[in-house]
PDB file of N, CA and C in Angstrom:
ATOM      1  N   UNK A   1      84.617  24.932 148.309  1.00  0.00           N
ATOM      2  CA  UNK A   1      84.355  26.272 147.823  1.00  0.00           C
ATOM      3  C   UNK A   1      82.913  26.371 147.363  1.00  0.00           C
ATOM      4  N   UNK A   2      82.401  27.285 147.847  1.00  0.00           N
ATOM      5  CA  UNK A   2      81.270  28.150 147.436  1.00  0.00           C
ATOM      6  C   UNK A   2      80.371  28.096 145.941  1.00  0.00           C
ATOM      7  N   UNK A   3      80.113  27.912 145.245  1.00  0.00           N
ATOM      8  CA  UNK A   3      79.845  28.634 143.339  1.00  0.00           C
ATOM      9  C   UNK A   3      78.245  28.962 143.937  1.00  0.00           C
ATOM     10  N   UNK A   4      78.409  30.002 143.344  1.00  0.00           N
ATOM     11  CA  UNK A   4      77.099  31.268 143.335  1.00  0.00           C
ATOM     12  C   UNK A   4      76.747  31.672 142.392  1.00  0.00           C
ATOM     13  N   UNK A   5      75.777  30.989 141.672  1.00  0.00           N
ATOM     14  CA  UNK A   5      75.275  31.625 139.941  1.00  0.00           C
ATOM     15  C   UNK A   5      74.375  33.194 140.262  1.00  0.00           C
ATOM     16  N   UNK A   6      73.963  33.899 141.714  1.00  0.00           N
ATOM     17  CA  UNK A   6      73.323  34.996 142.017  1.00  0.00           C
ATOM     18  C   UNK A   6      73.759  36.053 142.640  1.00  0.00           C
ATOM     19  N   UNK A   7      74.229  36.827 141.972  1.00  0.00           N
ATOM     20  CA  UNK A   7      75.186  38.190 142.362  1.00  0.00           C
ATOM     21  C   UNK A   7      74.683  38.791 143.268  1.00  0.00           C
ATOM     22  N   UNK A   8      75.114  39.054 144.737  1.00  0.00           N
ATOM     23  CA  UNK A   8      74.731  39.563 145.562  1.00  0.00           C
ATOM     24  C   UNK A   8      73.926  40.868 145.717  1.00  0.00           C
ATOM     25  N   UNK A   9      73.996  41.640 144.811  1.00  0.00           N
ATOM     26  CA  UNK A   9      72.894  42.988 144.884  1.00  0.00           C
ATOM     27  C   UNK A   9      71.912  42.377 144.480  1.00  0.00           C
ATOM     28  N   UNK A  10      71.706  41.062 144.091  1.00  0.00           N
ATOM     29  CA  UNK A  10      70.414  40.577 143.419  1.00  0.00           C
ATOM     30  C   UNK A  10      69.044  40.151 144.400  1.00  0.00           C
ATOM     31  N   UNK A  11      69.774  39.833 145.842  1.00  0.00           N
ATOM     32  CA  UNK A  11      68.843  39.566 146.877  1.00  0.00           C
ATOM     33  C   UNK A  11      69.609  40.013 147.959  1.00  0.00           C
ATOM     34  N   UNK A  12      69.963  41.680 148.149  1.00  0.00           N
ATOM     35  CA  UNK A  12      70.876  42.148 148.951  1.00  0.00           C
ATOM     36  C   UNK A  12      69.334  43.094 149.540  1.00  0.00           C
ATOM     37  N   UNK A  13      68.238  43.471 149.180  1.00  0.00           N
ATOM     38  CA  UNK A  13      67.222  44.439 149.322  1.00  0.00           C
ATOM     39  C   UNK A  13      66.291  44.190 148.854  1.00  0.00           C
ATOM     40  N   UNK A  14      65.193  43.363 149.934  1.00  0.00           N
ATOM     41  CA  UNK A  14      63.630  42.932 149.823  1.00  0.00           C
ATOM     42  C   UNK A  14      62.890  44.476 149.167  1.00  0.00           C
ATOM     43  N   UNK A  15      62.316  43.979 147.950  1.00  0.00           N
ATOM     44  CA  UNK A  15      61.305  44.724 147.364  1.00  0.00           C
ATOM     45  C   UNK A  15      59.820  45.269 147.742  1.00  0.00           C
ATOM     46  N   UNK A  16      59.700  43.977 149.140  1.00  0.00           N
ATOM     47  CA  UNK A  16      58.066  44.238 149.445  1.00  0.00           C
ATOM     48  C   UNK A  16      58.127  45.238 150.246  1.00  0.00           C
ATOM     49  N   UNK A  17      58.581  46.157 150.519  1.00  0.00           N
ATOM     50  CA  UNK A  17      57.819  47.170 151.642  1.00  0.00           C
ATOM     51  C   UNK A  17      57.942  48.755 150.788  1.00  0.00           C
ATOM     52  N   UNK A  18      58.424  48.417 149.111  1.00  0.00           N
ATOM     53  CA  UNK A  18      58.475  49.630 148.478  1.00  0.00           C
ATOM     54  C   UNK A  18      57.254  49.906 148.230  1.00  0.00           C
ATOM     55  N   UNK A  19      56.105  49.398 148.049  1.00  0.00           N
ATOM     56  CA  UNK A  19      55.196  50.084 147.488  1.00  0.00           C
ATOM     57  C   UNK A  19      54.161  50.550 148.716  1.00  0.00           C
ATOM     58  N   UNK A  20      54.698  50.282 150.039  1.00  0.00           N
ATOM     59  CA  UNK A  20      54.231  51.223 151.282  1.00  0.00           C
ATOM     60  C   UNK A  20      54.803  52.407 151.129  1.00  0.00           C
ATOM     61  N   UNK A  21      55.883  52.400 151.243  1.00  0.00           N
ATOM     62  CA  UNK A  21      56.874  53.538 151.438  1.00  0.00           C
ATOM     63  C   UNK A  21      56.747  54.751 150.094  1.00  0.00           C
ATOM     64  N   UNK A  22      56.640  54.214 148.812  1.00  0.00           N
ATOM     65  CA  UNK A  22      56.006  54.827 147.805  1.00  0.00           C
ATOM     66  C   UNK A  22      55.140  54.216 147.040  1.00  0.00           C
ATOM     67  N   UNK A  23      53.678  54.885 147.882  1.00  0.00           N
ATOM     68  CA  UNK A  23      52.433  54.640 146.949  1.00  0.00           C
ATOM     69  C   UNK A  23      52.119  55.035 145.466  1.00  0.00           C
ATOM     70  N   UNK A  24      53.191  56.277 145.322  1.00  0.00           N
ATOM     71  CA  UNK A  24      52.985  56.661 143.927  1.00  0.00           C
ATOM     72  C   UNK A  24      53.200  55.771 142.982  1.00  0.00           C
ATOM     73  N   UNK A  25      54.652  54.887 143.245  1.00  0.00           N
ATOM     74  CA  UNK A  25      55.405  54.006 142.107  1.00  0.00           C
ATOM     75  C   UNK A  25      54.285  53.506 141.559  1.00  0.00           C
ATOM     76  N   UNK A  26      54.467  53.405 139.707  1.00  0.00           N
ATOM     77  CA  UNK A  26      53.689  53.131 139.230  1.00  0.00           C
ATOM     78  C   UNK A  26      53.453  51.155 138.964  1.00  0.00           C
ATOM     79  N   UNK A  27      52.148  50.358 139.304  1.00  0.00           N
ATOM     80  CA  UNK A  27      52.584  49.214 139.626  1.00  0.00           C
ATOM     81  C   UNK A  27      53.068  48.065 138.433  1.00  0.00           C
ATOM     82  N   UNK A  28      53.201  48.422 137.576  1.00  0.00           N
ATOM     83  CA  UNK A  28      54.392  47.710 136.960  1.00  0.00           C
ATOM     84  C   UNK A  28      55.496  47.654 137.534  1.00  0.00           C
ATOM     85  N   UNK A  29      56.143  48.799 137.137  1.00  0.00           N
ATOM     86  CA  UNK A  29      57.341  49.039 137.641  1.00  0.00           C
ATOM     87  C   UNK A  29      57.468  47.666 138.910  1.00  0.00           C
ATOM     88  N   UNK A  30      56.586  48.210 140.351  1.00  0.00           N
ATOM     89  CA  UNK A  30      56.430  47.346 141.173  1.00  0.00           C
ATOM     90  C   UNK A  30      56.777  45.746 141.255  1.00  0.00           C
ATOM     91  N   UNK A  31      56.000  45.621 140.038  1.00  0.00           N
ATOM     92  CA  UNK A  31      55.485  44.168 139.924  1.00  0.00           C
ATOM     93  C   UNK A  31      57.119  43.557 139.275  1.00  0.00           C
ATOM     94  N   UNK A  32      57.668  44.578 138.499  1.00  0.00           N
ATOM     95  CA  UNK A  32      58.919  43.660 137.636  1.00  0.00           C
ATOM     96  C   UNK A  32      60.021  43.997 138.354  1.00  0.00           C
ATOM     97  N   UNK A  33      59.948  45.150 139.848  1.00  0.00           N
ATOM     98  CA  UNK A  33      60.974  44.831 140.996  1.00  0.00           C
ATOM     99  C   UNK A  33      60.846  43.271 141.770  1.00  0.00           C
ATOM    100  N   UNK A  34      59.456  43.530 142.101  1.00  0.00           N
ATOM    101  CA  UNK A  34      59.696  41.930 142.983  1.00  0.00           C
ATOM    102  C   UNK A  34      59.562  40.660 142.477  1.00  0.00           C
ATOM    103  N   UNK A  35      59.456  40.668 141.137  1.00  0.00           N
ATOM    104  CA  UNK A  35      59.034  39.482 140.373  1.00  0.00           C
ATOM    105  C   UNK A  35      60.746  39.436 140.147  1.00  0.00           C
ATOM    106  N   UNK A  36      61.719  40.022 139.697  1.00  0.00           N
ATOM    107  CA  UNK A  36      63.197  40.019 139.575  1.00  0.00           C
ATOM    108  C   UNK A  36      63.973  39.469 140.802  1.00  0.00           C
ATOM    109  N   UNK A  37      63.245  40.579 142.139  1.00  0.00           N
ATOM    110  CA  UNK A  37      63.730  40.021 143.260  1.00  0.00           C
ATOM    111  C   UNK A  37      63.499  38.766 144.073  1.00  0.00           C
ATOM    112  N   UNK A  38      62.292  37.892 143.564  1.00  0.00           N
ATOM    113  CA  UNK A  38      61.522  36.984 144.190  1.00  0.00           C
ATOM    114  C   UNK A  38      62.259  35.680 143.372  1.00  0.00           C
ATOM    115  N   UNK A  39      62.231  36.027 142.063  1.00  0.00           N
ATOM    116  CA  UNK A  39      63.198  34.918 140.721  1.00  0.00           C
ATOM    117  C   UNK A  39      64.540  34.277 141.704  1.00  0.00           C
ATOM    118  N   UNK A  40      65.138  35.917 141.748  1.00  0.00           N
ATOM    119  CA  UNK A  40      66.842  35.225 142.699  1.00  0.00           C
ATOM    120  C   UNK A  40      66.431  34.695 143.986  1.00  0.00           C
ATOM    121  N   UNK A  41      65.995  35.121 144.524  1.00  0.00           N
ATOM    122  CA  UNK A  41      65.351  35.165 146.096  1.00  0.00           C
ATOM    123  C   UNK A  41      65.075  33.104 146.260  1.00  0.00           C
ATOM    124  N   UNK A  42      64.771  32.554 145.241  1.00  0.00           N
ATOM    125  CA  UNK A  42      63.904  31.146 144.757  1.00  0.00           C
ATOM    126  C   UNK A  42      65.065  30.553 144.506  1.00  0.00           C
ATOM    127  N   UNK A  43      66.156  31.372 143.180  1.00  0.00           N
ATOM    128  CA  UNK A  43      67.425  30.321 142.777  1.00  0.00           C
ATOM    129  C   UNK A  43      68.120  30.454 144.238  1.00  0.00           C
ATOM    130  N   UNK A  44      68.228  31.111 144.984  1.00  0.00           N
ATOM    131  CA  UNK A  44      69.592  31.166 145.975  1.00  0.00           C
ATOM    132  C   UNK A  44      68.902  30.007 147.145  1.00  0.00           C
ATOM    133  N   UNK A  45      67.318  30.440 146.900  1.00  0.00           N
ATOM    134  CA  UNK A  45      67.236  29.001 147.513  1.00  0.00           C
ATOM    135  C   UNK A  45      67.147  27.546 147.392  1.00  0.00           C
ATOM    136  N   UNK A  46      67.131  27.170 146.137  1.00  0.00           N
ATOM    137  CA  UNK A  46      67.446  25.999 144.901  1.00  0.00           C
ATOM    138  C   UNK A  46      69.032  25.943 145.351  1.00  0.00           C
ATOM    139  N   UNK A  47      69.542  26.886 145.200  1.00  0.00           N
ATOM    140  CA  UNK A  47      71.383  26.563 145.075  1.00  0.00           C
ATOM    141  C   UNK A  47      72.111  25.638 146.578  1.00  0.00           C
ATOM    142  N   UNK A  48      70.826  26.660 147.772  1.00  0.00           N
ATOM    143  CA  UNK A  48      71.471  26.020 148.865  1.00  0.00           C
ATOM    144  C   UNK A  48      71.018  25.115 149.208  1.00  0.00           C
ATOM    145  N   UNK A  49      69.976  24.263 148.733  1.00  0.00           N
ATOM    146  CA  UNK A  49      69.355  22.711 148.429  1.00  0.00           C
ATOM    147  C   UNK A  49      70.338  22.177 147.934  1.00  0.00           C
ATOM    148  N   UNK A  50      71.150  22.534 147.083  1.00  0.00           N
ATOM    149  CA  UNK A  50      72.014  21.784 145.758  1.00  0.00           C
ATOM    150  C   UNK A  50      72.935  21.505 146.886  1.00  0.00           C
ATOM    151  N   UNK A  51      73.865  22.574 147.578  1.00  0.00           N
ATOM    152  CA  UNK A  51      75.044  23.031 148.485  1.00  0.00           C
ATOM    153  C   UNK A  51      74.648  21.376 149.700  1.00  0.00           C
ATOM    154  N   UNK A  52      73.655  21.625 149.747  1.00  0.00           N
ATOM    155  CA  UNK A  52      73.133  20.820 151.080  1.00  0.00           C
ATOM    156  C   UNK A  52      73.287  19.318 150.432  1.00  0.00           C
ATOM    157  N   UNK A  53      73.192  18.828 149.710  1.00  0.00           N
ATOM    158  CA  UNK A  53      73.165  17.471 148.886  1.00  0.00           C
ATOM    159  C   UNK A  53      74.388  17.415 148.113  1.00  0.00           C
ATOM    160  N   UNK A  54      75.583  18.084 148.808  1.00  0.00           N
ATOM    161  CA  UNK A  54      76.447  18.129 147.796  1.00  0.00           C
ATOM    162  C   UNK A  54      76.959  18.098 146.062  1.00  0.00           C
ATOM    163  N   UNK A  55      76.161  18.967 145.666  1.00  0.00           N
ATOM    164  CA  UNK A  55      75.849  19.501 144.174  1.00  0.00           C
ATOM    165  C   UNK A  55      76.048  20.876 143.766  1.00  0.00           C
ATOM    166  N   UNK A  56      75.991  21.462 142.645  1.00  0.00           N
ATOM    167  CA  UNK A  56      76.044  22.216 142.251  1.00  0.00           C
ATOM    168  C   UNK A  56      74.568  22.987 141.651  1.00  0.00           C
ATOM    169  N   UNK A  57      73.996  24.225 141.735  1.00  0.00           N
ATOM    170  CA  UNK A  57      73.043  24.744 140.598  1.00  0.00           C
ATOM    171  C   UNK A  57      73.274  24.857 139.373  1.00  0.00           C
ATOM    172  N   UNK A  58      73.157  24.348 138.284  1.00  0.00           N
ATOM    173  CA  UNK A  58      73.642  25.049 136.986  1.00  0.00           C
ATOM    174  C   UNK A  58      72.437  25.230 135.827  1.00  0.00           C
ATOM    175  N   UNK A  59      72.191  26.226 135.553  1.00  0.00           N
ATOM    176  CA  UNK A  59      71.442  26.826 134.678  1.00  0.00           C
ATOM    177  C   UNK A  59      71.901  25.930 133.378  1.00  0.00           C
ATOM    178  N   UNK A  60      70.095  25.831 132.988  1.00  0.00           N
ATOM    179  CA  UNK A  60      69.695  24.905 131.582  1.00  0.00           C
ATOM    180  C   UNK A  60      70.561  25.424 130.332  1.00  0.00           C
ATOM    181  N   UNK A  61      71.031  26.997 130.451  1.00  0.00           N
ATOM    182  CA  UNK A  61      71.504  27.409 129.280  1.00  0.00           C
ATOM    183  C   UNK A  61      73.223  26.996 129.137  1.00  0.00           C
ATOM    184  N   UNK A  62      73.910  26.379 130.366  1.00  0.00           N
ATOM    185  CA  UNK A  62      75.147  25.926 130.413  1.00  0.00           C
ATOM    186  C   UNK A  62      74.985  24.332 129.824  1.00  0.00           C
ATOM    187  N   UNK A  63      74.295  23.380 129.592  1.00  0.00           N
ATOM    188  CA  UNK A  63      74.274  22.368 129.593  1.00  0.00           C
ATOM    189  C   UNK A  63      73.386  21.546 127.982  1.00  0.00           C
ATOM    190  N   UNK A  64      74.199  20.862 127.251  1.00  0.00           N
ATOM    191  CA  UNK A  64      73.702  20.506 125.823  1.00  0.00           C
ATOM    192  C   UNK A  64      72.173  20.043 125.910  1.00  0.00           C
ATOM    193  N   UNK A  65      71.550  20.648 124.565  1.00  0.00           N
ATOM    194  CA  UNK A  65      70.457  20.416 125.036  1.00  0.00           C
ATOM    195  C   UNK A  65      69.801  18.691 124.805  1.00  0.00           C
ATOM    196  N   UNK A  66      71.082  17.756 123.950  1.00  0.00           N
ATOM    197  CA  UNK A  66      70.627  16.648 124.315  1.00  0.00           C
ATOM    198  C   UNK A  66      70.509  15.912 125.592  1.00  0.00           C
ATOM    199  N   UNK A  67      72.148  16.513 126.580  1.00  0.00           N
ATOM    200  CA  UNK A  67      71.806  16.261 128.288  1.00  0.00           C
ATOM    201  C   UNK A  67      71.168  16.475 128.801  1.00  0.00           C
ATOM    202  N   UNK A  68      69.855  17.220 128.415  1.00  0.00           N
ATOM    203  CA  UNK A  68      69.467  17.485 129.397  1.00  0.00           C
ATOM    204  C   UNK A  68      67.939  16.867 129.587  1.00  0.00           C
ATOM    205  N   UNK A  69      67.960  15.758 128.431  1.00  0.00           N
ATOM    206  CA  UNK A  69      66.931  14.840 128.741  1.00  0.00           C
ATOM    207  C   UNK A  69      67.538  13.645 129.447  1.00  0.00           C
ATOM    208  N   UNK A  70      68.482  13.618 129.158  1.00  0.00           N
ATOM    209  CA  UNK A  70      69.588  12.694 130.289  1.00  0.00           C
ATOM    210  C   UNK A  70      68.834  13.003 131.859  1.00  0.00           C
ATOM    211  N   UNK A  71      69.047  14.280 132.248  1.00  0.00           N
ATOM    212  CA  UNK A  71      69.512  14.619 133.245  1.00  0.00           C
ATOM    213  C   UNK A  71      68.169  15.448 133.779  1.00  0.00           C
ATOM    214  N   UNK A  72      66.808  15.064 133.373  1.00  0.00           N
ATOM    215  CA  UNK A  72      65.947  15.775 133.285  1.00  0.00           C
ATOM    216  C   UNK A  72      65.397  15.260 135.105  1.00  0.00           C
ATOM    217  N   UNK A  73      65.681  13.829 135.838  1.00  0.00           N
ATOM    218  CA  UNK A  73      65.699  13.935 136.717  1.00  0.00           C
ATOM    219  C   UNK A  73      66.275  14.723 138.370  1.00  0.00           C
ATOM    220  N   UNK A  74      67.433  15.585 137.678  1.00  0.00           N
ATOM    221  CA  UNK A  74      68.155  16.311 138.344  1.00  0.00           C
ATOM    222  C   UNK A  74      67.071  17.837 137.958  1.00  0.00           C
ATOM    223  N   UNK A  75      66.615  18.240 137.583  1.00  0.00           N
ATOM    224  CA  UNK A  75      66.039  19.133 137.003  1.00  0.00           C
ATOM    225  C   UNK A  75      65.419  19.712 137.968  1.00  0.00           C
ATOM    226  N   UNK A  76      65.258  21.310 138.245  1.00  0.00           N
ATOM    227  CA  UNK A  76      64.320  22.068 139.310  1.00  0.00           C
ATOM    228  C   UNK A  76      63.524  23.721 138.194  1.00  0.00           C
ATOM    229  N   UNK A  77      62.575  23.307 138.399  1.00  0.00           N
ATOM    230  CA  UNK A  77      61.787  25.073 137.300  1.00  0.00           C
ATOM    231  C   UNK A  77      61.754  25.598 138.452  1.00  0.00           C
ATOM    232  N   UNK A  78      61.970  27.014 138.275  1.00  0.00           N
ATOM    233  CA  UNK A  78      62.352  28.158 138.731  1.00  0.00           C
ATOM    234  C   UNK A  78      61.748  29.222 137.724  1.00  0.00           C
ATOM    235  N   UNK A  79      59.958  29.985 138.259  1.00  0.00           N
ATOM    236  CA  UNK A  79      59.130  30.664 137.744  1.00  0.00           C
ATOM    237  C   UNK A  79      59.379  29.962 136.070  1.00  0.00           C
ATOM    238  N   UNK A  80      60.227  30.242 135.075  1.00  0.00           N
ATOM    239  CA  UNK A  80      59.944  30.064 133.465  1.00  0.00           C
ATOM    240  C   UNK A  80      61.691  29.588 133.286  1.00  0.00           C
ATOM    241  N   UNK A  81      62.250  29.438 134.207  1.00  0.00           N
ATOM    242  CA  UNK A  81      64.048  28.893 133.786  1.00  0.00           C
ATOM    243  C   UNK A  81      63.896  27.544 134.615  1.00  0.00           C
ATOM    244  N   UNK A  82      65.013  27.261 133.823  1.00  0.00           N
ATOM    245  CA  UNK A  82      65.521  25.393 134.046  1.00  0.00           C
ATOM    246  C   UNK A  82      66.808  26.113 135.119  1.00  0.00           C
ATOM    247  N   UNK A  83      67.161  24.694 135.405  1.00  0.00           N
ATOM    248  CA  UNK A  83      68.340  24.292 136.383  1.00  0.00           C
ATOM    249  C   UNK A  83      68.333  23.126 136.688  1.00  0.00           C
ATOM    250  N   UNK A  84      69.566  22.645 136.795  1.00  0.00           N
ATOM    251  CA  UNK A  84      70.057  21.220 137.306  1.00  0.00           C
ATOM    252  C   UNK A  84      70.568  20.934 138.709  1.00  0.00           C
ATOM    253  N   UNK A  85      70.479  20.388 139.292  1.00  0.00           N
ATOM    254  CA  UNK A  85      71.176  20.169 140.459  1.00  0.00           C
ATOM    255  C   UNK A  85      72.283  19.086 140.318  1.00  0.00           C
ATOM    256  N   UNK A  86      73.703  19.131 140.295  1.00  0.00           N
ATOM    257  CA  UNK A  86      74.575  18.482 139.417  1.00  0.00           C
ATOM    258  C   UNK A  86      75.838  18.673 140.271  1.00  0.00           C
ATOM    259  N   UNK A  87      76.384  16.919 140.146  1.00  0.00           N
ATOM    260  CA  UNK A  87      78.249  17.100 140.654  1.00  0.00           C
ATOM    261  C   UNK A  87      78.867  17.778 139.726  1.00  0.00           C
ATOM    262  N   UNK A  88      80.133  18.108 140.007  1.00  0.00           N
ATOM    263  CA  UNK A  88      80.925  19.077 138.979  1.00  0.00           C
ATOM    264  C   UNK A  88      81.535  17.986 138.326  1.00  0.00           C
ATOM    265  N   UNK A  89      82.170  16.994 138.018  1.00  0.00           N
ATOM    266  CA  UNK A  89      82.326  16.101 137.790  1.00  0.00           C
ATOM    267  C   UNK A  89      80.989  15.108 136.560  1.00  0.00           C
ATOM    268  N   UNK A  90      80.229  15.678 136.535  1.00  0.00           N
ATOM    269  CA  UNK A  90      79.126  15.226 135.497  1.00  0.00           C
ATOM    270  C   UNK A  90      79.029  15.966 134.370  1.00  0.00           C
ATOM    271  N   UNK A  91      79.641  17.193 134.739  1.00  0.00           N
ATOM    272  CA  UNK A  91      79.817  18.023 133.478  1.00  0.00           C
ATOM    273  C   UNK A  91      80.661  17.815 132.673  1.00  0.00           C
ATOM    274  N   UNK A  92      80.810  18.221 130.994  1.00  0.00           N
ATOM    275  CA  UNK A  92      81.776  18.278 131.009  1.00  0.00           C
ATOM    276  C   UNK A  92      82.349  19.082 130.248  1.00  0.00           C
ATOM    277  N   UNK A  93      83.483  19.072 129.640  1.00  0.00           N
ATOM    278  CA  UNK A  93      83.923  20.133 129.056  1.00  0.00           C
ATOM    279  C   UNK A  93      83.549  21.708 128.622  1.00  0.00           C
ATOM    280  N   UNK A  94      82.798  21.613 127.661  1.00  0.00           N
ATOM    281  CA  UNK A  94      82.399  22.757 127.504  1.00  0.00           C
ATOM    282  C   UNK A  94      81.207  23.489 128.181  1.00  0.00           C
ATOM    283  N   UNK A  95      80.414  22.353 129.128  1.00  0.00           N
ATOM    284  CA  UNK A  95      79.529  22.894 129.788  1.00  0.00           C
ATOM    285  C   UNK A  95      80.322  23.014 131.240  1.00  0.00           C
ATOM    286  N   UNK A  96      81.042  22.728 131.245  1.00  0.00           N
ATOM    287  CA  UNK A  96      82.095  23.545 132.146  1.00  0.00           C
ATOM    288  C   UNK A  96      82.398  24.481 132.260  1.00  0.00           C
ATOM    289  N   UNK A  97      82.644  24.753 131.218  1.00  0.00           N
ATOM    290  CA  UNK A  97      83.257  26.113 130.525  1.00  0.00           C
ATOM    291  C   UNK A  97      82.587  27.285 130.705  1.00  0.00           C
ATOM    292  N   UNK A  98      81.153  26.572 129.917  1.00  0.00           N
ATOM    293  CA  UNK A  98      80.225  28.027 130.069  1.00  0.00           C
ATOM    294  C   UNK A  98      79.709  28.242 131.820  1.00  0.00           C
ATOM    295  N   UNK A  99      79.989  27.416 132.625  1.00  0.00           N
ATOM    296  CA  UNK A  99      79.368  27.275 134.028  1.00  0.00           C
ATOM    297  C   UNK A  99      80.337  28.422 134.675  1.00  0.00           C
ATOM    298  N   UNK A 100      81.697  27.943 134.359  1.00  0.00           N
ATOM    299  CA  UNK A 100      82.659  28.736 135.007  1.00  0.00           C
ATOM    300  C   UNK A 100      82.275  30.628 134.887  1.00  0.00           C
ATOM    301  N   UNK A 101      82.436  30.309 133.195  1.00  0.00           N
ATOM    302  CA  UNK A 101      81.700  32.189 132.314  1.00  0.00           C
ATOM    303  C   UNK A 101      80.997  32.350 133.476  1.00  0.00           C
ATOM    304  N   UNK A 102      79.829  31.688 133.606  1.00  0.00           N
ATOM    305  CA  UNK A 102      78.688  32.081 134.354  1.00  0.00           C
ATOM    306  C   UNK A 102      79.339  32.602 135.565  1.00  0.00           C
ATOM    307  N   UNK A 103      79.853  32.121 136.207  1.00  0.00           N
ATOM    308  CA  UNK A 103      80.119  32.558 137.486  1.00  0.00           C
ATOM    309  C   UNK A 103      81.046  33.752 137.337  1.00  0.00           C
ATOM    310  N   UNK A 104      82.245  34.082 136.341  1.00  0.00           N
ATOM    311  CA  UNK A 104      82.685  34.607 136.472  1.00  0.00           C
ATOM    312  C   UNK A 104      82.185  36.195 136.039  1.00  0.00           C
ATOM    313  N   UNK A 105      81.235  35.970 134.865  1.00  0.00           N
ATOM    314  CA  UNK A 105      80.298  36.941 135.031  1.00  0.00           C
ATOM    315  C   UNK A 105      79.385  37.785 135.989  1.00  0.00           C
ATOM    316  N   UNK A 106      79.014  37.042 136.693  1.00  0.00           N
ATOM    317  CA  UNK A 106      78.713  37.215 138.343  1.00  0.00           C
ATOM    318  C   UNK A 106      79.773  37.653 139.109  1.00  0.00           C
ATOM    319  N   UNK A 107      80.826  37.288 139.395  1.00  0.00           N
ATOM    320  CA  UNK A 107      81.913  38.033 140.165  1.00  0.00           C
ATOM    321  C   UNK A 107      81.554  39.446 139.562  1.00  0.00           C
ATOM    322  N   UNK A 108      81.902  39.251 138.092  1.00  0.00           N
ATOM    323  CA  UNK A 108      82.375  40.845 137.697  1.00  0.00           C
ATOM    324  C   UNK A 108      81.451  42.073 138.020  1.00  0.00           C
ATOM    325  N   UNK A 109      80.376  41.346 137.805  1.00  0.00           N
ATOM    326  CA  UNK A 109      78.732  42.131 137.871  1.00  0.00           C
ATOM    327  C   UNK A 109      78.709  42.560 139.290  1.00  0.00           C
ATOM    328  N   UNK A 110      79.444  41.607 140.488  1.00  0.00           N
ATOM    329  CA  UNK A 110      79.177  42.443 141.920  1.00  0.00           C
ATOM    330  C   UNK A 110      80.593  43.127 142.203  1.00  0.00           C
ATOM    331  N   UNK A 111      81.703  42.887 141.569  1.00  0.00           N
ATOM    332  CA  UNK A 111      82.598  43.624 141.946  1.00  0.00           C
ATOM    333  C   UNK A 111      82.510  45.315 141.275  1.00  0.00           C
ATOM    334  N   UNK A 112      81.861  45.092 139.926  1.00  0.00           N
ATOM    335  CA  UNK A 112      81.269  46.143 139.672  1.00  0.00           C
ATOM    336  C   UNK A 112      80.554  47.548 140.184  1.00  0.00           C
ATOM    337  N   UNK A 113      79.559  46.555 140.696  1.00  0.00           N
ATOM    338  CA  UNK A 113      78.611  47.333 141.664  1.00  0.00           C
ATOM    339  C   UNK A 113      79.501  47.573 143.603  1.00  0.00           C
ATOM    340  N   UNK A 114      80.044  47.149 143.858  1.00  0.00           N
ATOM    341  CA  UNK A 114      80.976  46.943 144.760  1.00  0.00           C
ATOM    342  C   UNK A 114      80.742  46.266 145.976  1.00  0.00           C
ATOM    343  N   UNK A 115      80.137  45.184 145.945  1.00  0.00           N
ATOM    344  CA  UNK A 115      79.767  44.316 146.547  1.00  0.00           C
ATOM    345  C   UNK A 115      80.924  42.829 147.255  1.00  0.00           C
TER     346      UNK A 115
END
């Protein structure tokens, strides 16, 4: 099975050809569409590195922060966020727990949107 910490509307629609299409948008705005879209665009490609080496992605904020000098060799930065590249089986309990949240938060967020 699959685990996807990046909700599909998140890299469902490349940002770069908006500011052809509207020159007006003001370029902030711009800049914190594709800087959002470019962030997921980076983890989904971190995740399917992980997928490919048989591992998991799991975000620095699921995992104690004494493990994670443990585990600082599994480690990938992603623009200003942590992540691990990790068996499910290395986790444990409660960073389980919150991994699962994570994901299931993500379901909800695209079933939401209706994805």
């Amino acid at each position: 099975m699959k685990y996807s910490i990046v909700a599909p509307e998140k890299t469902a629609k490349d940002r770069s050809a908006l500011a052809y299409h509207f020159p007006s948008m003001p370029l902030v705005k711009y800049a914190k569409m594709a800087r959002e879209y470019f962030f997921w665009k980076h983890v989904e490609t971190a995740e399917n590195m992980a997928f490919m080496v048989g591992k998991i992605l799991v975000p620095a904020e699921c995992i104690h922060w004494k493990r994670k000098k443990e585990l600082q060799s599994w480690s990938v930065r992603i623009h200003r966020s942590s992540f691990y590249m990790l068996n499910k089986e290395v986790l444990n309990k409660n960073e389980l727990q919150r991994y699962e949240a994570m994901l299931h938060a993500v379901e909800d967020e695209a079933a939401a949107v209706g994805m």
